[in-house]
N, C-alpha and C. Protein backbone atom coordinates (compact mmCIF):
# COMPACT_ATOMS: atom_id res chain seq x y z
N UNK A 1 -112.74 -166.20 -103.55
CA UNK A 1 -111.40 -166.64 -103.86
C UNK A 1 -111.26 -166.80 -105.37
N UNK A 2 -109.98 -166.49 -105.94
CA UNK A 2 -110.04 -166.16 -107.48
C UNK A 2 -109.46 -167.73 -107.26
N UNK A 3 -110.44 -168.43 -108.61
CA UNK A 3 -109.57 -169.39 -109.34
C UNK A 3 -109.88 -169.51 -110.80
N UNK A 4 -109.02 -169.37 -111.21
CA UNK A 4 -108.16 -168.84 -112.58
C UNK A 4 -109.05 -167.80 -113.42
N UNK A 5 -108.75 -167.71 -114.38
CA UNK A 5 -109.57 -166.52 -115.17
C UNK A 5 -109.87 -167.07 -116.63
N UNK A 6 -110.80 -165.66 -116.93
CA UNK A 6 -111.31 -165.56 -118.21
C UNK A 6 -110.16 -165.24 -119.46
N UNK A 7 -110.41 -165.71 -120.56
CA UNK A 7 -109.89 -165.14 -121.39
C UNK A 7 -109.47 -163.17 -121.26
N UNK A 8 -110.33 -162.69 -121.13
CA UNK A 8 -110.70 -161.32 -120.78
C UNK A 8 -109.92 -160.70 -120.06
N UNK A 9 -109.79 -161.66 -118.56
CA UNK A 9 -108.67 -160.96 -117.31
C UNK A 9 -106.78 -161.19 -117.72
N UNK A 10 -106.91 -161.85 -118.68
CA UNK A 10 -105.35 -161.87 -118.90
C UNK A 10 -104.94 -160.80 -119.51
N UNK A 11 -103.67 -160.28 -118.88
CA UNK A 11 -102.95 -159.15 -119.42
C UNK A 11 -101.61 -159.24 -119.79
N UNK A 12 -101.48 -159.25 -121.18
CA UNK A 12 -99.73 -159.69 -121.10
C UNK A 12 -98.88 -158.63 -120.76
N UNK A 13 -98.09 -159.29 -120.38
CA UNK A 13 -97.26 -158.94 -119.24
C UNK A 13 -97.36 -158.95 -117.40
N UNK A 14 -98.28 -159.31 -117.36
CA UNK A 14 -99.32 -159.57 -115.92
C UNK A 14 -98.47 -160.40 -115.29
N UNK A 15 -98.06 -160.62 -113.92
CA UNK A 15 -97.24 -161.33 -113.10
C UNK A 15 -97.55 -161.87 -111.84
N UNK A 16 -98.19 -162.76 -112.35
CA UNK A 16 -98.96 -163.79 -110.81
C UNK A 16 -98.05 -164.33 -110.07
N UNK A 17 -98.01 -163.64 -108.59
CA UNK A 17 -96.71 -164.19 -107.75
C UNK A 17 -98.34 -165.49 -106.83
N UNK A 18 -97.39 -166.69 -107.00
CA UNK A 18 -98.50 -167.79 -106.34
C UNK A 18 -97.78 -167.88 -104.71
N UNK A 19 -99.01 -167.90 -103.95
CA UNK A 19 -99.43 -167.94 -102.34
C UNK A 19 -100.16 -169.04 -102.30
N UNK A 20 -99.55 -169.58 -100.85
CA UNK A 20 -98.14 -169.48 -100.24
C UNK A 20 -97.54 -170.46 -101.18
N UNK A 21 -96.35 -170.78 -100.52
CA UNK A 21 -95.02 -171.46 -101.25
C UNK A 21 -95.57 -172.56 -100.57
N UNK A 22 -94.18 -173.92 -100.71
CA UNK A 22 -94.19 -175.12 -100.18
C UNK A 22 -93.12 -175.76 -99.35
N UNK A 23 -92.98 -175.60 -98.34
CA UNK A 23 -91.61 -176.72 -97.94
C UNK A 23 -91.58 -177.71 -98.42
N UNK A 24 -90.44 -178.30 -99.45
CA UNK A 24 -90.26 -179.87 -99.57
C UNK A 24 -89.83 -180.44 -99.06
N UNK A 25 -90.31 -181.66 -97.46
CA UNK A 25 -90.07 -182.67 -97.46
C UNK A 25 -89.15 -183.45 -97.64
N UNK A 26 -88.33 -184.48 -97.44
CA UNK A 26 -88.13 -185.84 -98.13
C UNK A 26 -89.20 -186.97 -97.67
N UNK A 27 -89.96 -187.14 -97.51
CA UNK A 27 -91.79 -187.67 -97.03
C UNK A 27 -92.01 -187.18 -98.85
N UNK A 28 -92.38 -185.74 -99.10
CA UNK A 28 -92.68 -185.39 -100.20
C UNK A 28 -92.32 -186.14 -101.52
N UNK A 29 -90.96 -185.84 -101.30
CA UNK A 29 -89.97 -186.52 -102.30
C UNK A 29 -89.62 -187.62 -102.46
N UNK A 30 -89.92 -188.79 -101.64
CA UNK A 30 -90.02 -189.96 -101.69
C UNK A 30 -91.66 -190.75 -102.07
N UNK A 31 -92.51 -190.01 -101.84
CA UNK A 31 -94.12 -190.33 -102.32
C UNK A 31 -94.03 -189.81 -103.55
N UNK A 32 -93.22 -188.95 -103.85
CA UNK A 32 -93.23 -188.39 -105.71
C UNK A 32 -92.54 -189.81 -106.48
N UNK A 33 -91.65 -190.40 -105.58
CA UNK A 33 -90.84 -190.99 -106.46
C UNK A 33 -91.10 -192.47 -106.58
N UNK A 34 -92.17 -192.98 -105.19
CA UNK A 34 -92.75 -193.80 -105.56
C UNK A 34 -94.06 -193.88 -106.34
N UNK A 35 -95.01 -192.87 -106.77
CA UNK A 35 -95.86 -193.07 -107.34
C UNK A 35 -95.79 -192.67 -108.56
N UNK A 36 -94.33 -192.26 -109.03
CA UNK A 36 -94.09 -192.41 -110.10
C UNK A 36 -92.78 -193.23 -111.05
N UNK A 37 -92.81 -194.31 -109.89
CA UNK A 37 -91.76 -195.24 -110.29
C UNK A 37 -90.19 -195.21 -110.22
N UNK A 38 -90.01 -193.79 -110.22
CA UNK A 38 -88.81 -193.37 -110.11
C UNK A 38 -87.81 -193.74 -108.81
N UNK A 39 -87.07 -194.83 -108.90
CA UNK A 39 -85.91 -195.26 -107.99
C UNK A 39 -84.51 -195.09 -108.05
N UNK A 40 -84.06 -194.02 -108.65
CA UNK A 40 -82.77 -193.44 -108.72
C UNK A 40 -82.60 -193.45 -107.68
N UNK A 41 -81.28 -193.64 -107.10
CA UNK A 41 -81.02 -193.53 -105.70
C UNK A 41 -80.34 -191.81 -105.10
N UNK A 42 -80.14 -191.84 -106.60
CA UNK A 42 -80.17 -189.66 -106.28
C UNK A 42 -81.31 -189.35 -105.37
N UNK A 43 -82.10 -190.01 -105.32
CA UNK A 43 -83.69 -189.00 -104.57
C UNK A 43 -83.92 -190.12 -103.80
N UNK A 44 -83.57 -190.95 -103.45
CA UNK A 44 -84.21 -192.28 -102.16
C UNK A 44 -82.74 -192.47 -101.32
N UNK A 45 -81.69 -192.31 -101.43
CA UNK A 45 -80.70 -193.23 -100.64
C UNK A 45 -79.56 -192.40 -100.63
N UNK A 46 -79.85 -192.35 -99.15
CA UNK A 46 -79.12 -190.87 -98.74
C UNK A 46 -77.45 -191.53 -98.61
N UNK A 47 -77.29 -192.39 -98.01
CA UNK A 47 -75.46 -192.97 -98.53
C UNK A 47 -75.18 -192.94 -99.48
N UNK A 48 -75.87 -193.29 -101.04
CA UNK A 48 -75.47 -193.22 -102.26
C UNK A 48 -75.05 -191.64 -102.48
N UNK A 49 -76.01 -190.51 -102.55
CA UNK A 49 -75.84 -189.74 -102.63
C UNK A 49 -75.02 -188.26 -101.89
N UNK A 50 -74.54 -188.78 -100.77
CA UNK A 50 -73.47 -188.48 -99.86
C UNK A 50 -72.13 -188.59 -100.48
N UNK A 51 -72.26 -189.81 -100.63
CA UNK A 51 -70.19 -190.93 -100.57
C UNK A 51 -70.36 -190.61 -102.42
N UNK A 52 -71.34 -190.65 -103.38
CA UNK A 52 -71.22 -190.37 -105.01
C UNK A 52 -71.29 -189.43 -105.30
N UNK A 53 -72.40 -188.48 -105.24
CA UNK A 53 -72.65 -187.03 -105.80
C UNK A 53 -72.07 -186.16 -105.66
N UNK A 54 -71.92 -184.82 -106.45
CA UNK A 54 -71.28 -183.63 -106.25
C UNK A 54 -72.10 -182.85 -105.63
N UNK A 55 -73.20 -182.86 -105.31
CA UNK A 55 -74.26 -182.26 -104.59
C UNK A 55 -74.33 -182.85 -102.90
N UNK A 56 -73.85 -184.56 -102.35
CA UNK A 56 -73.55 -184.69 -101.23
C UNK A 56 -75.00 -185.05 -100.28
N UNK A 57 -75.85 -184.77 -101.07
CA UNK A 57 -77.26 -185.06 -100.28
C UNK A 57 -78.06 -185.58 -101.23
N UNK A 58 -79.33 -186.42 -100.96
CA UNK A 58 -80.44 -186.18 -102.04
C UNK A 58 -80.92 -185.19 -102.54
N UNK A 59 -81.26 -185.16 -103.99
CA UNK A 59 -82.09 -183.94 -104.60
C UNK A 59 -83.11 -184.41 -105.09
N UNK A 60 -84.23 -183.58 -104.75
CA UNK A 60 -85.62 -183.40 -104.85
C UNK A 60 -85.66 -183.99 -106.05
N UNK A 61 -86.48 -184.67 -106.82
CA UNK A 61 -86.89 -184.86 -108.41
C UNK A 61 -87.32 -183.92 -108.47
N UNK A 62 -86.94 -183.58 -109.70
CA UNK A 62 -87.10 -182.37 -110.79
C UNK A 62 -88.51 -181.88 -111.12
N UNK A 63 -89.10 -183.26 -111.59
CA UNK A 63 -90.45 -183.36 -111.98
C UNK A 63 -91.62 -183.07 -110.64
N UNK A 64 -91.25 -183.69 -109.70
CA UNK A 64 -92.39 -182.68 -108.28
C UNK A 64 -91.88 -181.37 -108.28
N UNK A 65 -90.99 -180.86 -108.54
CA UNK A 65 -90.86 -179.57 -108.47
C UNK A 65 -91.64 -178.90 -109.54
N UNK A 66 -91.51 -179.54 -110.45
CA UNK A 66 -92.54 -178.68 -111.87
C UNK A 66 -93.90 -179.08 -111.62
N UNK A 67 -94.30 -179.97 -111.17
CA UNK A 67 -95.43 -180.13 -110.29
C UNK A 67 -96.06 -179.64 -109.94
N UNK A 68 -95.17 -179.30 -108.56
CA UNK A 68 -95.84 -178.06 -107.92
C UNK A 68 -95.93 -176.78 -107.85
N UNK A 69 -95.13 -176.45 -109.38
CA UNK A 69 -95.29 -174.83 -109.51
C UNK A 69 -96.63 -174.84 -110.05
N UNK A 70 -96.20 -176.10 -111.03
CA UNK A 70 -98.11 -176.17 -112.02
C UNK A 70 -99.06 -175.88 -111.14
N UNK A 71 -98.70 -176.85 -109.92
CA UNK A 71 -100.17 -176.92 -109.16
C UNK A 71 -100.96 -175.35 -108.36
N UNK A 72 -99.24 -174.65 -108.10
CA UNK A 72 -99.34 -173.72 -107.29
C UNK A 72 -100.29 -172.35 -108.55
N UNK A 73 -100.05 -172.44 -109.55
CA UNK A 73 -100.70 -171.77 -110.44
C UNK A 73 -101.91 -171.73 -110.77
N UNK A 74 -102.17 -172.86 -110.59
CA UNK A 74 -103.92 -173.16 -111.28
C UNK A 74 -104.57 -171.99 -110.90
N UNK A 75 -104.67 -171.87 -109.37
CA UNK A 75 -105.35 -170.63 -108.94
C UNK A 75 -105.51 -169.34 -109.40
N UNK A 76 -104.17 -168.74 -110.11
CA UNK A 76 -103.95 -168.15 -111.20
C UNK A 76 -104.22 -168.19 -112.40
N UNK A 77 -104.04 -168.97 -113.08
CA UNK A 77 -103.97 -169.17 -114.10
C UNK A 77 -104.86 -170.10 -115.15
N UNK A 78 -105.13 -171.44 -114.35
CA UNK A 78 -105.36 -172.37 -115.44
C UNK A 78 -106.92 -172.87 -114.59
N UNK A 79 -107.22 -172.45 -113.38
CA UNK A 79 -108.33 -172.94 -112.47
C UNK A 79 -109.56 -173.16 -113.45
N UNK A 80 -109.76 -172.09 -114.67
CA UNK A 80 -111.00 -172.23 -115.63
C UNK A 80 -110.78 -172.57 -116.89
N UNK A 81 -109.34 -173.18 -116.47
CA UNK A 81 -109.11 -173.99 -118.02
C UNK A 81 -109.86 -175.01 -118.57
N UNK A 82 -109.98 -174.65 -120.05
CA UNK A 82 -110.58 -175.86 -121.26
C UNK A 82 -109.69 -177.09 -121.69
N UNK A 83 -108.34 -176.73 -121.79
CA UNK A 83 -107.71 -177.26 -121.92
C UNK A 83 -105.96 -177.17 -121.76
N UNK A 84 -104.91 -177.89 -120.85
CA UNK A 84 -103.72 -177.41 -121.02
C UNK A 84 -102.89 -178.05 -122.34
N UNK A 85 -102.69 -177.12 -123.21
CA UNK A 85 -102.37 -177.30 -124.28
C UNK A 85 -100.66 -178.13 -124.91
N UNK A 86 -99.58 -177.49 -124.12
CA UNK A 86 -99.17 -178.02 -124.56
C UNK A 86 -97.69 -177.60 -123.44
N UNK A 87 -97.16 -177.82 -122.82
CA UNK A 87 -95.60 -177.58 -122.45
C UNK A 87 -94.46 -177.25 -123.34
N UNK A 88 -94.29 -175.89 -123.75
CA UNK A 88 -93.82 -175.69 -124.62
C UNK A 88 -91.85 -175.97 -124.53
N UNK A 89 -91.75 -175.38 -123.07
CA UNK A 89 -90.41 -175.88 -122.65
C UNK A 89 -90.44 -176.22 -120.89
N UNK A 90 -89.45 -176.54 -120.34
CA UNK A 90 -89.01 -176.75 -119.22
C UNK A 90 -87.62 -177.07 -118.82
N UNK A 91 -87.35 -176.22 -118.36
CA UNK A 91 -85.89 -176.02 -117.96
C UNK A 91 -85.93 -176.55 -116.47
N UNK A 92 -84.85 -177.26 -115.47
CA UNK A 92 -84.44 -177.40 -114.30
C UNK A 92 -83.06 -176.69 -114.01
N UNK A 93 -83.21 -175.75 -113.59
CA UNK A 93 -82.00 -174.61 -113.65
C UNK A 93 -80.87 -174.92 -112.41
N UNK A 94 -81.76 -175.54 -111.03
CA UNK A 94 -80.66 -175.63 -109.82
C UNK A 94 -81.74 -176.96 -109.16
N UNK A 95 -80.52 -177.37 -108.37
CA UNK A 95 -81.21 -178.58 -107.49
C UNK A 95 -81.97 -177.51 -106.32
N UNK A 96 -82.96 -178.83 -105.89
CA UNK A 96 -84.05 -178.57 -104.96
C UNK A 96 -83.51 -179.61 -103.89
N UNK A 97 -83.30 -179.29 -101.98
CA UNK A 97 -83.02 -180.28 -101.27
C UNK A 97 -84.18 -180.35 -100.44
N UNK A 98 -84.35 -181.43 -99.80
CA UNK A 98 -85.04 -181.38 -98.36
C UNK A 98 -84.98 -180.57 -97.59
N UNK A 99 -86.43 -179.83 -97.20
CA UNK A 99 -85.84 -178.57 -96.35
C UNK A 99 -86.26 -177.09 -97.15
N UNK A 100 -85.95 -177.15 -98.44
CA UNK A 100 -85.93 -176.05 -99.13
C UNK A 100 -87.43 -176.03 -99.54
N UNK A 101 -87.99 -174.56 -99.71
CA UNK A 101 -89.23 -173.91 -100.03
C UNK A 101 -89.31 -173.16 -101.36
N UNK A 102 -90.34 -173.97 -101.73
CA UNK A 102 -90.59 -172.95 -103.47
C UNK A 102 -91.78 -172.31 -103.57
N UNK A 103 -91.07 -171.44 -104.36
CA UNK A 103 -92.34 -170.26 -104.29
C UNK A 103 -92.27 -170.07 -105.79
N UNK A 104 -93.09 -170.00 -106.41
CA UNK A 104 -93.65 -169.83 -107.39
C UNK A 104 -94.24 -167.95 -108.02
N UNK A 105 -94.13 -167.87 -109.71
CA UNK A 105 -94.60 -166.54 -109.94
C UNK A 105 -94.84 -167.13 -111.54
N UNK A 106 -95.70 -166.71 -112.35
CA UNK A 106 -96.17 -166.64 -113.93
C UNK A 106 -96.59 -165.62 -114.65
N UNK A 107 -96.07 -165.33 -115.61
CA UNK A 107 -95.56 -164.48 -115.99
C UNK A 107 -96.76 -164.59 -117.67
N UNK A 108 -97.88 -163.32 -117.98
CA UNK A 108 -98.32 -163.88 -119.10
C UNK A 108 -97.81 -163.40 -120.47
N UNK A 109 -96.97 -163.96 -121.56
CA UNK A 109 -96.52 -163.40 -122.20
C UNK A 109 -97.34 -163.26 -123.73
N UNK A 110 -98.13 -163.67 -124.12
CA UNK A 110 -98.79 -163.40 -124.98
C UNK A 110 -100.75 -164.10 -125.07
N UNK A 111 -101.23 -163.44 -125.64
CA UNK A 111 -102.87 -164.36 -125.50
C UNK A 111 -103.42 -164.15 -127.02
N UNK A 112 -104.23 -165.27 -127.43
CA UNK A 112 -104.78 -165.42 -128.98
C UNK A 112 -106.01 -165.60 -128.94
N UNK A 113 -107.06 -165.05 -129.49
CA UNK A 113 -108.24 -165.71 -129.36
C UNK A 113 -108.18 -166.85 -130.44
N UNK A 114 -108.95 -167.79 -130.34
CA UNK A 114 -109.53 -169.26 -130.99
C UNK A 114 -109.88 -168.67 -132.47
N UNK A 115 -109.08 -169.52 -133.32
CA UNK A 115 -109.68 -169.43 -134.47
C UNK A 115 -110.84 -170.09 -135.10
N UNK A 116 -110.88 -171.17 -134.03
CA UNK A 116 -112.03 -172.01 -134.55
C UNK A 116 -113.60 -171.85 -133.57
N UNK A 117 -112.96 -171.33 -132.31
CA UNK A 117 -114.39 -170.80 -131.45
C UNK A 117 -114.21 -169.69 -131.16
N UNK A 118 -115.48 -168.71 -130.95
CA UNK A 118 -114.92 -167.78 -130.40
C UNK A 118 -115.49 -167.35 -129.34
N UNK A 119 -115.89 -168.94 -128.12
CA UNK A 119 -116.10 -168.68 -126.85
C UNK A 119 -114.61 -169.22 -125.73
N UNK A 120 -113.45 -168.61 -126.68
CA UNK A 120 -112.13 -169.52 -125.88
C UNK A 120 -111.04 -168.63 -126.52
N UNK A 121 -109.92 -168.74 -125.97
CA UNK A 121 -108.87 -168.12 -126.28
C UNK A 121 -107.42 -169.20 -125.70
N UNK A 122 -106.27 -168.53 -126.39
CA UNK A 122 -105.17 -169.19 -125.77
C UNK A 122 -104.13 -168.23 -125.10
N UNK A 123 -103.85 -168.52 -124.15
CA UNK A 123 -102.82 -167.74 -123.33
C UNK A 123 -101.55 -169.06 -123.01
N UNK A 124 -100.42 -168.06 -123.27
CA UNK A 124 -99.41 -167.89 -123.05
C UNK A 124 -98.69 -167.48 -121.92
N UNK A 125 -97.94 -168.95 -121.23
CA UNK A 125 -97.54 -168.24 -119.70
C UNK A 125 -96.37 -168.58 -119.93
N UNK A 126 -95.27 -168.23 -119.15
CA UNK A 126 -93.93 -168.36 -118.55
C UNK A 126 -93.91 -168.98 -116.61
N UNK A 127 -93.93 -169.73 -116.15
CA UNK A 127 -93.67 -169.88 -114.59
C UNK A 127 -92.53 -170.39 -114.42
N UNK A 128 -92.21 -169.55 -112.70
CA UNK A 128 -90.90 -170.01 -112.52
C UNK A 128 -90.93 -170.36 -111.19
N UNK A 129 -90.04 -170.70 -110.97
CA UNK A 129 -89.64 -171.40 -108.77
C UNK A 129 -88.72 -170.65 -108.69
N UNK A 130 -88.90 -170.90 -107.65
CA UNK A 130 -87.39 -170.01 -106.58
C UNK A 130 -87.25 -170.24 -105.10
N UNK A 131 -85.87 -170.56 -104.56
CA UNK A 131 -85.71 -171.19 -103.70
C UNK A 131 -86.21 -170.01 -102.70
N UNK A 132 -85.92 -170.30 -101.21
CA UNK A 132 -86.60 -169.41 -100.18
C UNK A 132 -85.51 -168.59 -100.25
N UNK A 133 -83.58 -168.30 -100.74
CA UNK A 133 -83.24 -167.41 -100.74
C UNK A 133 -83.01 -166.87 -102.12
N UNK A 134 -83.92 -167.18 -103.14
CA UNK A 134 -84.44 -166.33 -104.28
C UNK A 134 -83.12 -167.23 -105.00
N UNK A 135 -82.97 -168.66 -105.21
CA UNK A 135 -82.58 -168.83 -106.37
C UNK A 135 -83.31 -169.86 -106.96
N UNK A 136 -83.11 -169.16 -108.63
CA UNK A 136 -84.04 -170.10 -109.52
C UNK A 136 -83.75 -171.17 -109.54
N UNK A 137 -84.86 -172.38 -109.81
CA UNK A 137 -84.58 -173.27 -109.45
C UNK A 137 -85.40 -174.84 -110.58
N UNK A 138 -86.84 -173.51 -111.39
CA UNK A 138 -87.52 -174.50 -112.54
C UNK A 138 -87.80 -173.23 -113.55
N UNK A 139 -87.95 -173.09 -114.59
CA UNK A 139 -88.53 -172.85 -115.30
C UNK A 139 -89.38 -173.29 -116.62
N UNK A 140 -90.96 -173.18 -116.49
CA UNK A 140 -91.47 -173.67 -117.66
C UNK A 140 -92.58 -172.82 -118.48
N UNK A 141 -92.90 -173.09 -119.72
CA UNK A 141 -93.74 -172.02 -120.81
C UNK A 141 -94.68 -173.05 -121.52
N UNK A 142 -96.12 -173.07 -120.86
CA UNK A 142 -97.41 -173.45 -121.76
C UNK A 142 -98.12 -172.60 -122.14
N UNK A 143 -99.13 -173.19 -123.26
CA UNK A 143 -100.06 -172.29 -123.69
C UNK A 143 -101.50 -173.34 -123.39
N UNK A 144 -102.36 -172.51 -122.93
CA UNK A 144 -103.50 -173.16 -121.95
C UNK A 144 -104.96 -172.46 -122.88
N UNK A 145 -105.38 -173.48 -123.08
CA UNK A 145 -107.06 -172.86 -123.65
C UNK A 145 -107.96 -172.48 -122.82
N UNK A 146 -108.56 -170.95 -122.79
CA UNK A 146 -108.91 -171.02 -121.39
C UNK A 146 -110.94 -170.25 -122.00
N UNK A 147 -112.03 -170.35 -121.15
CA UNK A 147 -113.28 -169.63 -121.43
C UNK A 147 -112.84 -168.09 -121.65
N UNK A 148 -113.95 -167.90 -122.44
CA UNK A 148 -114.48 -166.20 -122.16
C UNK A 148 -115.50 -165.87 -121.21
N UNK A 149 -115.97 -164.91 -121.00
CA UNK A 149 -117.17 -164.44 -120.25
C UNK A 149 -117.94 -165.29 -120.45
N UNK A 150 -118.15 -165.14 -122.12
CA UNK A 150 -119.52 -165.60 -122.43
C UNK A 150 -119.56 -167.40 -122.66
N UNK A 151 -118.38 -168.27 -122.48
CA UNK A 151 -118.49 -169.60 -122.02
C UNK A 151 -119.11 -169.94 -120.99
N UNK A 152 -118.44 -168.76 -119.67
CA UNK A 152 -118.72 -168.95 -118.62
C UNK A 152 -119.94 -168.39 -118.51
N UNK A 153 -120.66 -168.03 -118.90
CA UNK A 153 -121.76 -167.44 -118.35
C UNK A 153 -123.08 -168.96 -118.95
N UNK A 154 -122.57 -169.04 -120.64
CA UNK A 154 -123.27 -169.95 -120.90
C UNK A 154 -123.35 -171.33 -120.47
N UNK A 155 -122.16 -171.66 -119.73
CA UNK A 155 -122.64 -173.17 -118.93
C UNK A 155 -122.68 -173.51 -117.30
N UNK A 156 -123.25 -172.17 -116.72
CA UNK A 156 -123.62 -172.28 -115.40
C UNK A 156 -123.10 -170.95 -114.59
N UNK A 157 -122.24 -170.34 -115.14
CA UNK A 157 -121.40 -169.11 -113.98
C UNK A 157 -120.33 -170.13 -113.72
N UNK A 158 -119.85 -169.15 -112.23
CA UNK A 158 -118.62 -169.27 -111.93
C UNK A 158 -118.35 -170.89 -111.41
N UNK A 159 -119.54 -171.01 -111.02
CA UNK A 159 -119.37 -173.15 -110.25
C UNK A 159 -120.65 -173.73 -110.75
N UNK A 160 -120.29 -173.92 -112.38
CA UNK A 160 -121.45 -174.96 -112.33
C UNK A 160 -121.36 -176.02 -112.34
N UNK A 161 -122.34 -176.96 -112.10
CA UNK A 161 -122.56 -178.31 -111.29
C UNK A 161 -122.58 -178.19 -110.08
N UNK A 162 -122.25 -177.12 -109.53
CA UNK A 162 -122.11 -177.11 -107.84
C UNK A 162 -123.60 -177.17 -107.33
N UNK A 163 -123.72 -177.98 -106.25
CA UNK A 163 -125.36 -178.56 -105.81
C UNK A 163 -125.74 -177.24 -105.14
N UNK A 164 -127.17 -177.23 -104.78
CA UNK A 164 -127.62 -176.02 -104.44
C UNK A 164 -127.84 -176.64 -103.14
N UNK A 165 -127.92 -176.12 -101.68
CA UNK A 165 -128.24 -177.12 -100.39
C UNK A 165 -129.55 -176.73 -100.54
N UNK A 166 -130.11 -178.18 -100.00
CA UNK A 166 -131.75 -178.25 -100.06
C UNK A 166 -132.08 -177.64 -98.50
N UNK A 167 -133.19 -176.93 -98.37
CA UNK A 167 -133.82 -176.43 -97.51
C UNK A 167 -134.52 -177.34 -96.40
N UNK A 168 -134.18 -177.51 -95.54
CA UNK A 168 -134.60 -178.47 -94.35
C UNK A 168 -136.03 -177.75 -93.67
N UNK A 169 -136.82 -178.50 -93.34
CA UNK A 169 -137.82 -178.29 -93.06
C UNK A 169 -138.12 -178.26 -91.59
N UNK A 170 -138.18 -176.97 -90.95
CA UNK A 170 -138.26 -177.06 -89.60
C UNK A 170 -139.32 -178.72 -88.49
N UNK A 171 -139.24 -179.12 -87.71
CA UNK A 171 -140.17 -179.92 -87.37
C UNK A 171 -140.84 -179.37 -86.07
């Protein structure tokens, strides 16, 4: 199973569509919003947002949605990251409701090697969401420090720290 890559495997212009998507919940969207404090009643209290909003229902927070494109990427993208560098932008383009499924794709638009090492490089992504009938719905652009070959080779391969199973001894 690929999780994320080398400096090496990035290709700009390369277009990682992320598998599978996610149904969101309001379970989802209410554990986002309590563990991150957030009590707007836009996203908890479905009368407020009925009888007030122009939208008529709760909407998803914004921020689990960028969430989980991040998260849906790693596998792609950032799984052998050194470091995520920096969120360069983030746009919330359309509401997300209960019910609705995001699917995720990243897009690599440029890569640098390290000026100061040169067992690392920086890549440049674009990711976006999209609802289950293809409308956009997040868009965001980091640049992620990620190994070369030869990082990876020098501190263990592909899983290091991973335990080796000890050999049981017949009786």
């Amino acid at each position: 199973m690929q999780f994320g890559r080398t400096y090496e495997e990035f290709e700009v212009g390369a277009v990682y569509k992320h598998w599978p998507g996610k149904t969101v919940t309001e379970y989802d969207d209410h554990l986002f919003c309590l563990l991150t404090m957030n009590h707007h009643p836009l996203h908890l209290d479905t009368n407020y947002a009925e009888r007030t909003t122009d939208f008529g229902k709760n909407v998803v927070v914004g921020n689990y949605i960028y969430s989980l494109l991040l998260g849906m990427s790693v596998p792609d993208v950032s799984g052998k990251a050194i470091a995520n560098l920096e969120i360069e932008s983030l746009k919330h383009v359309a509401p997300t409701f209960h019910g609705d499924t995001i699917y995720g794709e990243t897009t690599v638009l440029d890569k640098t090697p390290s000026r100061s090492k040169s067992d690392r490089g920086i890549v440049h992504v674009e990711t976006k969401g999209y609802k289950q009938d293809g409308t956009l719905v997040c868009v965001f652009r980091r640049k992620v420090m990620v190994p070369t070959e030869t990082y990876i080779k020098e501190r263990g391969g592909e899983q290091p720290g991973r335990p080796e199973p000890k050999i049981q001894e017949k009786r």
